[in-house]
Each structure stands twice: as C-alpha cells, then as structure tokens.
N, C-alpha and C. Protein backbone atom coordinates (compact mmCIF):
# COMPACT_ATOMS: atom_id res chain seq x y z
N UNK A 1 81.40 4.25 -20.52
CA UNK A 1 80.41 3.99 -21.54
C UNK A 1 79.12 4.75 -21.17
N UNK A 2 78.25 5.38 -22.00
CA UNK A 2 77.60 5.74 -21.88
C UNK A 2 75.91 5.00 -21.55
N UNK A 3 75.25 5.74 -20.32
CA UNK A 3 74.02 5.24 -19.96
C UNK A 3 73.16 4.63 -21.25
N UNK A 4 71.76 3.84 -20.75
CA UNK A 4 70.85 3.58 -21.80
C UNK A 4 70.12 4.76 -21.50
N UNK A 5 70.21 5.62 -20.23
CA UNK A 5 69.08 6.68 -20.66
C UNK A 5 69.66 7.59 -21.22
N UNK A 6 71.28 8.07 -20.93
CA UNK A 6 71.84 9.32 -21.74
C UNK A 6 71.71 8.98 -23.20
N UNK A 7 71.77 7.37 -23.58
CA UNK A 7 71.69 7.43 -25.04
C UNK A 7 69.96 7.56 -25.68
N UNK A 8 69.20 7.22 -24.76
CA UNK A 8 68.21 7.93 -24.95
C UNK A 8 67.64 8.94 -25.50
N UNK A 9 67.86 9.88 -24.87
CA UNK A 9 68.04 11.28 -24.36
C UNK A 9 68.52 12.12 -26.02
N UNK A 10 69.76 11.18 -25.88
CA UNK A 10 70.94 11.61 -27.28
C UNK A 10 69.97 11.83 -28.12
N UNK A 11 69.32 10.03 -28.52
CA UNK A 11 68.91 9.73 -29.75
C UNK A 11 67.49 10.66 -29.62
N UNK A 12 66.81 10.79 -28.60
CA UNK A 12 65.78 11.61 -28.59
C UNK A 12 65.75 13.41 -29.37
N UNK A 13 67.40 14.06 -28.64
CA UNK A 13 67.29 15.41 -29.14
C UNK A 13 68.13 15.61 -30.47
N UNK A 14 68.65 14.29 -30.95
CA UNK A 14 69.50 14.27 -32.32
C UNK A 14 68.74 14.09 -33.49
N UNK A 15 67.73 12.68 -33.07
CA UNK A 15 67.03 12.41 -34.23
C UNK A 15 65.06 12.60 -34.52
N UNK A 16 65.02 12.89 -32.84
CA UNK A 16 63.48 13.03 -32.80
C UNK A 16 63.10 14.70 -32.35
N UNK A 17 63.85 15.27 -33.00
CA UNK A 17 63.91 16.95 -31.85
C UNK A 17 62.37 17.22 -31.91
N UNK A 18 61.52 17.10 -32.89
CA UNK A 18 60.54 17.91 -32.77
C UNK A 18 59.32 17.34 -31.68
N UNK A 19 59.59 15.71 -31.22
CA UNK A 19 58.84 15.35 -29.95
C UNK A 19 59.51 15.36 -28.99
N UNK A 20 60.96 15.94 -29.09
CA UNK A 20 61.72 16.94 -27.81
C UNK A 20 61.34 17.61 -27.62
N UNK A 21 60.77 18.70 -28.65
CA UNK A 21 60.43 19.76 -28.08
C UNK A 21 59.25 19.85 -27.57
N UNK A 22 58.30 19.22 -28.35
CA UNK A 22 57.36 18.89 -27.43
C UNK A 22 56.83 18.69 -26.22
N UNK A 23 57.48 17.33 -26.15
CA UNK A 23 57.80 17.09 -24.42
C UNK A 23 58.14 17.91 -23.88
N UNK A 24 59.39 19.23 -24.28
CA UNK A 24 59.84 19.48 -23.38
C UNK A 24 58.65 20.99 -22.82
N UNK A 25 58.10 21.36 -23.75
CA UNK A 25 57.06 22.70 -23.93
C UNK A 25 55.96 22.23 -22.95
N UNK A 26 55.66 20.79 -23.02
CA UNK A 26 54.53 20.29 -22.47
C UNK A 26 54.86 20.09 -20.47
N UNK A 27 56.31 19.81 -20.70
CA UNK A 27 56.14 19.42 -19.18
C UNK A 27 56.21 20.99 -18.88
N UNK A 28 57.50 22.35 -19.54
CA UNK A 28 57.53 23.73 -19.08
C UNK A 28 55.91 23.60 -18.11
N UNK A 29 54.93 23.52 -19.46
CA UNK A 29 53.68 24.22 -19.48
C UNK A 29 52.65 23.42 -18.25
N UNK A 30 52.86 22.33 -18.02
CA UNK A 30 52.48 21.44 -16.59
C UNK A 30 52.71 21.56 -15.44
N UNK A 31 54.32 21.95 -15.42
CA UNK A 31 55.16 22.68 -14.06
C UNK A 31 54.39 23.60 -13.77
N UNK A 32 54.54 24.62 -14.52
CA UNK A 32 54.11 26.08 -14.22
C UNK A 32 52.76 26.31 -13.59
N UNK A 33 51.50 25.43 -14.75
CA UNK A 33 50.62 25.25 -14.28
C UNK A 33 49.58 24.75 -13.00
N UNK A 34 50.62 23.79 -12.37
CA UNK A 34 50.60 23.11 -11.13
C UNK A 34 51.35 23.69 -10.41
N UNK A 35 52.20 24.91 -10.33
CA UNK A 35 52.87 25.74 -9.43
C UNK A 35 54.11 23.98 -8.88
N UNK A 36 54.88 23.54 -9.53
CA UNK A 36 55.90 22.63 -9.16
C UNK A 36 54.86 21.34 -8.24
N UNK A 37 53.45 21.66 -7.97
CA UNK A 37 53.52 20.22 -7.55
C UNK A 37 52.88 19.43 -7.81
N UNK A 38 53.27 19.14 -9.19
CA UNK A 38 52.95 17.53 -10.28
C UNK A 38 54.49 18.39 -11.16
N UNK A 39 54.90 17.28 -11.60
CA UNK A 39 55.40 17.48 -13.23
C UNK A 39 57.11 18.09 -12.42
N UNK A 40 57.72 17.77 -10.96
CA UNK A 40 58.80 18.50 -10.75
C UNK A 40 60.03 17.26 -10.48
N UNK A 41 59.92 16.25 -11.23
CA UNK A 41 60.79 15.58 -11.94
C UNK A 41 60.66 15.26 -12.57
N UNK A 42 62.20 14.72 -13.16
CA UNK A 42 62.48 14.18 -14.68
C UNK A 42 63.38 12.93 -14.27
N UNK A 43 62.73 11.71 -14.94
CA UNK A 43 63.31 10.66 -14.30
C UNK A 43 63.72 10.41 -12.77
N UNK A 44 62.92 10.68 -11.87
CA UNK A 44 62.93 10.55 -10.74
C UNK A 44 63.68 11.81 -10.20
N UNK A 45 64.78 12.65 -11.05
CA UNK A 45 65.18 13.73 -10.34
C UNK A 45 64.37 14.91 -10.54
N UNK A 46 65.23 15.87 -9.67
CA UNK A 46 63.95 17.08 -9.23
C UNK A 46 64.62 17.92 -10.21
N UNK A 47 63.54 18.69 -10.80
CA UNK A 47 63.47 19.64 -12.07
C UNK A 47 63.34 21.34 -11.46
N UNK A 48 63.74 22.13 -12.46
CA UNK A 48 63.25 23.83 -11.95
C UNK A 48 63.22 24.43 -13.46
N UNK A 49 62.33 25.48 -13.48
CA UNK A 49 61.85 26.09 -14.58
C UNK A 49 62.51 27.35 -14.80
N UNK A 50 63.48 27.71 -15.59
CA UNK A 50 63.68 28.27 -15.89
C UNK A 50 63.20 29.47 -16.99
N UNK A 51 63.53 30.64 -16.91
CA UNK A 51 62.53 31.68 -17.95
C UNK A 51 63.51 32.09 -18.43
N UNK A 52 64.04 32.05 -19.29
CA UNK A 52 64.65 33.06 -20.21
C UNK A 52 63.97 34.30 -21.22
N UNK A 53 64.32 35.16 -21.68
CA UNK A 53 64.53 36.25 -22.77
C UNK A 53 64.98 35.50 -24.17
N UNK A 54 64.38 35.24 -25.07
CA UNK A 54 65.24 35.12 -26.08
C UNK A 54 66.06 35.75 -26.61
N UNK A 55 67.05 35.71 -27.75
CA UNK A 55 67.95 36.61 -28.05
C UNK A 55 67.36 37.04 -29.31
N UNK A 56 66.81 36.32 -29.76
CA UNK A 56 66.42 37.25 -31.13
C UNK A 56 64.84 37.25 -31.02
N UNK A 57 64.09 36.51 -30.65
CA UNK A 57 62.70 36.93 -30.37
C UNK A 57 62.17 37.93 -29.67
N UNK A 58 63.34 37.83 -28.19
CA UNK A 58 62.62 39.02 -27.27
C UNK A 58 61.07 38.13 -26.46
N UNK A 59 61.01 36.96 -26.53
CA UNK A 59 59.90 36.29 -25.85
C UNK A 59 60.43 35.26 -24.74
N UNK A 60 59.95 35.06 -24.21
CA UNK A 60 59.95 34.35 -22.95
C UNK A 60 60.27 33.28 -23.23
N UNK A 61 61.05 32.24 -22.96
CA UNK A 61 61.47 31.01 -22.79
C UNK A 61 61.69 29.92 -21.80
N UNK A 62 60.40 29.05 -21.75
CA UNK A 62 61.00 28.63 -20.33
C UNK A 62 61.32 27.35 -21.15
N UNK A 63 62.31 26.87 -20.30
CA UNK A 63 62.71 25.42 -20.26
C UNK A 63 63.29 24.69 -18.98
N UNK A 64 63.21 23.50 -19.03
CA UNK A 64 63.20 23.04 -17.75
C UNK A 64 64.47 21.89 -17.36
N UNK A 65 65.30 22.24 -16.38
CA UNK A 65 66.21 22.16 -16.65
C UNK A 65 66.58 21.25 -14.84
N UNK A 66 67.95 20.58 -14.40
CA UNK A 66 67.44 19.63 -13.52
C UNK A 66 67.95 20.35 -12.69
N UNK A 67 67.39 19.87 -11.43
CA UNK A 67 67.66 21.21 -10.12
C UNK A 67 68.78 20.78 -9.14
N UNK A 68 70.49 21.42 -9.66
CA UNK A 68 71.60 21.09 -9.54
C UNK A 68 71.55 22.52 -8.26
N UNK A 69 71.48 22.02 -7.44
CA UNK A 69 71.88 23.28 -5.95
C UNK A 69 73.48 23.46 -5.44
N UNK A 70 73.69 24.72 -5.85
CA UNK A 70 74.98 24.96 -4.80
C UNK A 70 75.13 25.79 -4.18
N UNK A 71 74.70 25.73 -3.22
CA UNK A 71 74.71 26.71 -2.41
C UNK A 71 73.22 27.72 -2.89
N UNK A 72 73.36 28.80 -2.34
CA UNK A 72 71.62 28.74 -2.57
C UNK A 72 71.68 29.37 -4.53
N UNK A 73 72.60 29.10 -5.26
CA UNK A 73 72.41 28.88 -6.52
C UNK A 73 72.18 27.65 -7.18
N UNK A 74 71.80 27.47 -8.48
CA UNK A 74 71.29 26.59 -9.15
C UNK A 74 72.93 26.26 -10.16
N UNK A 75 72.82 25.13 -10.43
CA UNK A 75 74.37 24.62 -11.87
C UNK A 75 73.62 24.43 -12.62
N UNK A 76 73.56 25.13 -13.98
CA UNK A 76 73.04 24.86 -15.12
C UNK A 76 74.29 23.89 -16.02
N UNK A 77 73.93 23.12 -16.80
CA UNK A 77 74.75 22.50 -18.02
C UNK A 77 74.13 22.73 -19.40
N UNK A 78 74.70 23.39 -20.38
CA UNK A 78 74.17 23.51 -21.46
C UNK A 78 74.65 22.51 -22.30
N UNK A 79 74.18 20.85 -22.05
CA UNK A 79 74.30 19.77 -22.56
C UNK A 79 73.74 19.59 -23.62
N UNK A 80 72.37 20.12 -23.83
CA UNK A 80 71.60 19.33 -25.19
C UNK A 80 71.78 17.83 -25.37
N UNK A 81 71.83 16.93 -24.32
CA UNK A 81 71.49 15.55 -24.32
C UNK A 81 73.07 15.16 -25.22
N UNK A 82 74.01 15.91 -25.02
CA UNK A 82 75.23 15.33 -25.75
C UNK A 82 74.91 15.43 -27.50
N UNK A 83 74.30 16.63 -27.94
CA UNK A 83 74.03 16.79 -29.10
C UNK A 83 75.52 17.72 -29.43
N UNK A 84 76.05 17.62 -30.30
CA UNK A 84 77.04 18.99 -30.75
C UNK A 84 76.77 20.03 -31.12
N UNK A 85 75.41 20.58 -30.80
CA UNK A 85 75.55 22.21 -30.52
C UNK A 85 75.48 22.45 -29.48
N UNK A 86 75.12 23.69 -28.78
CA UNK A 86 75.29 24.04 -27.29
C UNK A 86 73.57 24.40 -27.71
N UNK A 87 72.38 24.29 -26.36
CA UNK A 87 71.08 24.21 -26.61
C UNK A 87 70.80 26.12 -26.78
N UNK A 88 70.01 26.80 -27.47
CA UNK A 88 69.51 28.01 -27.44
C UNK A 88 69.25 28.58 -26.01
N UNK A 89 68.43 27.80 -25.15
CA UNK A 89 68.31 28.49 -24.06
C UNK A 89 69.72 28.90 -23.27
N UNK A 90 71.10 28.19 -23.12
CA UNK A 90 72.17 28.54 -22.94
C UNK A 90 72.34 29.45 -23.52
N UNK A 91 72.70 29.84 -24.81
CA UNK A 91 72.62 30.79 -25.36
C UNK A 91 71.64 32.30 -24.59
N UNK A 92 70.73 31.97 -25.33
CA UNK A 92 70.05 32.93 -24.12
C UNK A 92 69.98 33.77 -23.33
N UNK A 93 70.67 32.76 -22.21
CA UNK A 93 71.38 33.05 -20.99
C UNK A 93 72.57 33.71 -20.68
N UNK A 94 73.59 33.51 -21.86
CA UNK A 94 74.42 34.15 -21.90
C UNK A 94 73.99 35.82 -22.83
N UNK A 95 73.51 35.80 -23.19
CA UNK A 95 72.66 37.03 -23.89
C UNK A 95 72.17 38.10 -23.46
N UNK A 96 71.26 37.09 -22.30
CA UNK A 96 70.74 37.98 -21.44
C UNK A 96 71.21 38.64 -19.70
N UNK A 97 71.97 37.11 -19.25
CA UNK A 97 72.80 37.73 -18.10
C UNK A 97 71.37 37.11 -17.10
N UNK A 98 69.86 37.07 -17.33
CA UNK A 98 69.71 37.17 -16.24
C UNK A 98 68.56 36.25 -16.72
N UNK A 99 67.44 35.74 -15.52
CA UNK A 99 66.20 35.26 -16.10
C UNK A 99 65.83 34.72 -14.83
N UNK A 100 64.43 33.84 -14.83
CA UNK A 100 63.80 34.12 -13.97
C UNK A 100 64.26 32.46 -13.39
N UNK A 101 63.86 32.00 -11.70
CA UNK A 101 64.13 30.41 -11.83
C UNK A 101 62.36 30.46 -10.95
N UNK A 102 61.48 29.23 -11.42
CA UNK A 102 60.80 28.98 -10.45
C UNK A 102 61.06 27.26 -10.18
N UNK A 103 60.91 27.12 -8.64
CA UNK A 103 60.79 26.11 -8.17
C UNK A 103 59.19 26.01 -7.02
N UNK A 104 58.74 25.19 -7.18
CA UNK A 104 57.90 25.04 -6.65
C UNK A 104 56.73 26.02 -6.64
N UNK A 105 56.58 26.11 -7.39
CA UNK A 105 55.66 27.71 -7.71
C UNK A 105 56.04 28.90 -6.83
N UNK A 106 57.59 28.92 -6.86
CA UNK A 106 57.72 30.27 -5.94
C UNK A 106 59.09 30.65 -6.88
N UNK A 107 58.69 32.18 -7.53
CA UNK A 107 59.59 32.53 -8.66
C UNK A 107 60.61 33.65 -8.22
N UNK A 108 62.13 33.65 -8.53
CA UNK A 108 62.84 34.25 -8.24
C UNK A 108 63.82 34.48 -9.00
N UNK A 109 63.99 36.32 -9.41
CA UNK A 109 65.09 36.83 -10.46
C UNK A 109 66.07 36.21 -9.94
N UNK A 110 66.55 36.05 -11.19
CA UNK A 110 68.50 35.36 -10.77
C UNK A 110 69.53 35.89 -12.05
N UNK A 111 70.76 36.24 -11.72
CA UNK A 111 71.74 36.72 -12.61
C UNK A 111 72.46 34.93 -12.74
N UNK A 112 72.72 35.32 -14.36
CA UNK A 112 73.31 34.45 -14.89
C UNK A 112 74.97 34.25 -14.99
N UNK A 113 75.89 33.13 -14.66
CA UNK A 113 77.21 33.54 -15.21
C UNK A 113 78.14 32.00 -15.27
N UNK A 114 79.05 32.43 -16.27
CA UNK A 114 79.53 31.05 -16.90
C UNK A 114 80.75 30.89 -16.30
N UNK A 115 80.76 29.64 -15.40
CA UNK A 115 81.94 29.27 -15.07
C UNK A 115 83.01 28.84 -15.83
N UNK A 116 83.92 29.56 -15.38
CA UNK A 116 85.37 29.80 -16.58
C UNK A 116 86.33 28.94 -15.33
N UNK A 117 86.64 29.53 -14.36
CA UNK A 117 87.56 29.33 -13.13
C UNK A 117 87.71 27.45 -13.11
N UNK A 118 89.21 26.79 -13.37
CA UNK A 118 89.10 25.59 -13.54
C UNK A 118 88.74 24.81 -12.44
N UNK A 119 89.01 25.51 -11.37
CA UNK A 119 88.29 24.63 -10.06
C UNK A 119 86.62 24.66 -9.89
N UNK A 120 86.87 25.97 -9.70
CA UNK A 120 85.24 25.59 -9.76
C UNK A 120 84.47 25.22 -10.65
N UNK A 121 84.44 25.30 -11.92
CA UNK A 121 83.96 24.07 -12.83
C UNK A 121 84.45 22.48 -12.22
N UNK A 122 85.55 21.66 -11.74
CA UNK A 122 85.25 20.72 -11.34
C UNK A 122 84.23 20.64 -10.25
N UNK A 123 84.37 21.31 -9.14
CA UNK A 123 83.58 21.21 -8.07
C UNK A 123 81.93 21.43 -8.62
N UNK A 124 81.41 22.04 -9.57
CA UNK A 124 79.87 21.79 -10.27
C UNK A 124 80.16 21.30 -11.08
N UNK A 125 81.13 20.68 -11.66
CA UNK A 125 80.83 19.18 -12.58
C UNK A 125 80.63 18.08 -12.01
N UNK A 126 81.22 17.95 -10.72
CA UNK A 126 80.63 16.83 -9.76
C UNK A 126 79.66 17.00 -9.19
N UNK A 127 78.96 18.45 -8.75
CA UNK A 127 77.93 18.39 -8.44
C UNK A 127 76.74 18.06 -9.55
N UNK A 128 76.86 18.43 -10.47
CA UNK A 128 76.06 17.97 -11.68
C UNK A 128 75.97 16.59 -12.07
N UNK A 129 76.82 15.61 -12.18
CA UNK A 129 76.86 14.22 -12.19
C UNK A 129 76.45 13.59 -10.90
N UNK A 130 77.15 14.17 -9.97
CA UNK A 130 75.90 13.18 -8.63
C UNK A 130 74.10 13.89 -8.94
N UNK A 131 74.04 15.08 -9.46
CA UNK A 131 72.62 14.57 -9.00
C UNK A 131 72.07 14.52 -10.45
N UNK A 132 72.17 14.42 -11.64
CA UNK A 132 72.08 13.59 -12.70
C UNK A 132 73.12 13.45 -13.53
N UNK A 133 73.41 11.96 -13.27
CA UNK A 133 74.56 11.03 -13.83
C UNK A 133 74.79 11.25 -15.32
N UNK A 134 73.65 11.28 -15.86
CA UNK A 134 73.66 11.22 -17.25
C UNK A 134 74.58 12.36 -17.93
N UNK A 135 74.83 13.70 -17.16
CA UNK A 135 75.74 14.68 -18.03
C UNK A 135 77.27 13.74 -17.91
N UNK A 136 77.28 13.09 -17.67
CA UNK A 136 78.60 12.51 -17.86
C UNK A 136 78.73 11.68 -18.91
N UNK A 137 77.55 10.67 -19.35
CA UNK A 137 77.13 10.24 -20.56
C UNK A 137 77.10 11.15 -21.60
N UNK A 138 76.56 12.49 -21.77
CA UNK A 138 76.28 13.12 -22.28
C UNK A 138 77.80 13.89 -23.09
N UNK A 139 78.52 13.95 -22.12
CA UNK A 139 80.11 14.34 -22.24
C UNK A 139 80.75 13.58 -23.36
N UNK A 140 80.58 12.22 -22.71
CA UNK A 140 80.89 11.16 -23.64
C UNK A 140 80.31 11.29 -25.21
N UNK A 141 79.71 11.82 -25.86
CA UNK A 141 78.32 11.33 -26.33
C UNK A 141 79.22 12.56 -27.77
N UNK A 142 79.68 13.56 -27.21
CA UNK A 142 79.91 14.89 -28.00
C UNK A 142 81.21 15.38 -28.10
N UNK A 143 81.83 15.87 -29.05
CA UNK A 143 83.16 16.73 -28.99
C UNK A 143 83.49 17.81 -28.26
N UNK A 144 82.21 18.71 -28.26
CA UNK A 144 82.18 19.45 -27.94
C UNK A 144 82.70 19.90 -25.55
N UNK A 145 82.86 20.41 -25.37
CA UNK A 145 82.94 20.60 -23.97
C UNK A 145 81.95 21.81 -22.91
N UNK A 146 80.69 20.84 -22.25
CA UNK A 146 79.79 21.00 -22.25
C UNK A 146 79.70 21.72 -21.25
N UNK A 147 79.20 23.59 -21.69
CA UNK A 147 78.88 24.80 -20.90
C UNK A 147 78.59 24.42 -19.74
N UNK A 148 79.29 24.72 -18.31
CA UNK A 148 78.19 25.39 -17.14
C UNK A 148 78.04 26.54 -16.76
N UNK A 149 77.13 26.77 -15.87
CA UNK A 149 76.90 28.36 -15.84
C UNK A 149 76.28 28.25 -14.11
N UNK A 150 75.93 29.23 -13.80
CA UNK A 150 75.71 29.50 -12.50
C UNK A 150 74.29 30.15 -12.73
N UNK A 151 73.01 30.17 -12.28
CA UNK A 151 71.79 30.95 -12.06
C UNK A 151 72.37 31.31 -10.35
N UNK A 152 72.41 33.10 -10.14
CA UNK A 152 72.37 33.10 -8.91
C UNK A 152 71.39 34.24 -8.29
N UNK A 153 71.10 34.28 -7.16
CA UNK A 153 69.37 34.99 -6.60
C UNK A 153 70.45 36.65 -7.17
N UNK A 154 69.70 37.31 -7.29
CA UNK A 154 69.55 38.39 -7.44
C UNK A 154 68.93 39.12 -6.18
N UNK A 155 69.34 40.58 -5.64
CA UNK A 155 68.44 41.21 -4.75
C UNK A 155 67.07 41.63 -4.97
C-alpha cells in the first residue's frame, strides 16, 4: 500500500502541479543560493541539484532530485511522484546525455545514461527505495514503469 507521504506527493504533482512547481523552483533556487548548506533535504533525506539543457528551450533546468549514491554516481528515477507521465527533466536528460550535478555547492559535469541491463536496474531500484522509500509508493501509484538512469562524473 502506498505511503501517506507518496500519496502526498501524488496528489501534490497530479492535482496541485502549479504549487509543485513552485516549490520545486523555490527550493532549486535556495539550494543553489546557499551553495547546499540550508535547503539540502527533502523530508529529512539528502537532496542534489541537478542542471539540465532543455530539449526544446535550450535553457537551463535545474531540478532537484534525491541524492541516491552508487558508487561515486548518482540513481536518478524519473518518477514524477507516481504521476503517468515520465517528468520533462528525465526527458531532458535523455536528450541531452549530459548535465551538470551540484552537491553541496561543489558542481560537477556528469554524463547521463538509462539503465536498461535487468540486474542492474534491480540493484538501483533497491538502492533507490532504501534511501527514499516513497519510489516504491510511487510505483504503486502508476502504470507506467518508472525510468532510472545513471548521472556519472565525467573527466
């Protein structure tokens, strides 16, 4: 069954998107501003800022996304709170191949890439649910079968 915060979350980016986005522009723009130290969790877990390229704007995109470590890469999930589309910044990402990650006010290019390989998607689907539970709610929540991807350092 799904969490009270994944349904949260749900009902937040299904039926309230435009104080999603909000929130979500406002914390980007707090992180960044405080170089990660105020504003570097979300619900008690630890957050990282991601920059994307848009695909059809060509402008910068950050969004902030929860800070899933494997190894010295990041697990992205392109969940959208268990909404049935896949979120734009995923998109994006796949678009662009590459974008920027900052954590803690210390910013670093990273190549992008979508785990296909069926093992290793389990092994960062568990890493993604231990360190926020809620993409498993989120799973629940949608038909759809919810993107991961890999951010990894670049030279």
């Amino acid at each position: 069954m799904p969490s009270l915060t994944g349904r949260a979350a749900n009902l937040l980016s299904t039926r309230l998107d435009p104080l999603a986005r909000v929130t979500a522009r406002t914390h980007a723009a707090l992180y960044h501003r405080f170089d990660g130290r105020f504003f570097g969790k979300f619900l008690r877990k630890p957050v990282i800022l991601v920059d994307v390229v848009g695909r059809s704007s060509g402008k910068h995109r950050p969004v902030m996304l929860m800070r899933i470590e494997r190894g010295s890469a990041y697990v992205v999930c392109g969940s959208n709170a268990g909404n049935e589309d896949t979120p734009n910044w995923y998109h994006n990402l796949q678009a662009a191949g590459s974008a920027e990650v900052e954590v803690g006010g210390n910013r670093l290019p990273v190549s992008f890439r979508e785990v296909t390989d069926t093992a290793e998607r389990e092994e960062c689907w568990r890493l993604l649910t231990a360190g926020y539970p809620d993409f498993a709610s989120y799973q629940e929540l949608t038909q759809r079968t919810l993107p991961i991807g890999l951010l990894e350092a670049r030279p």
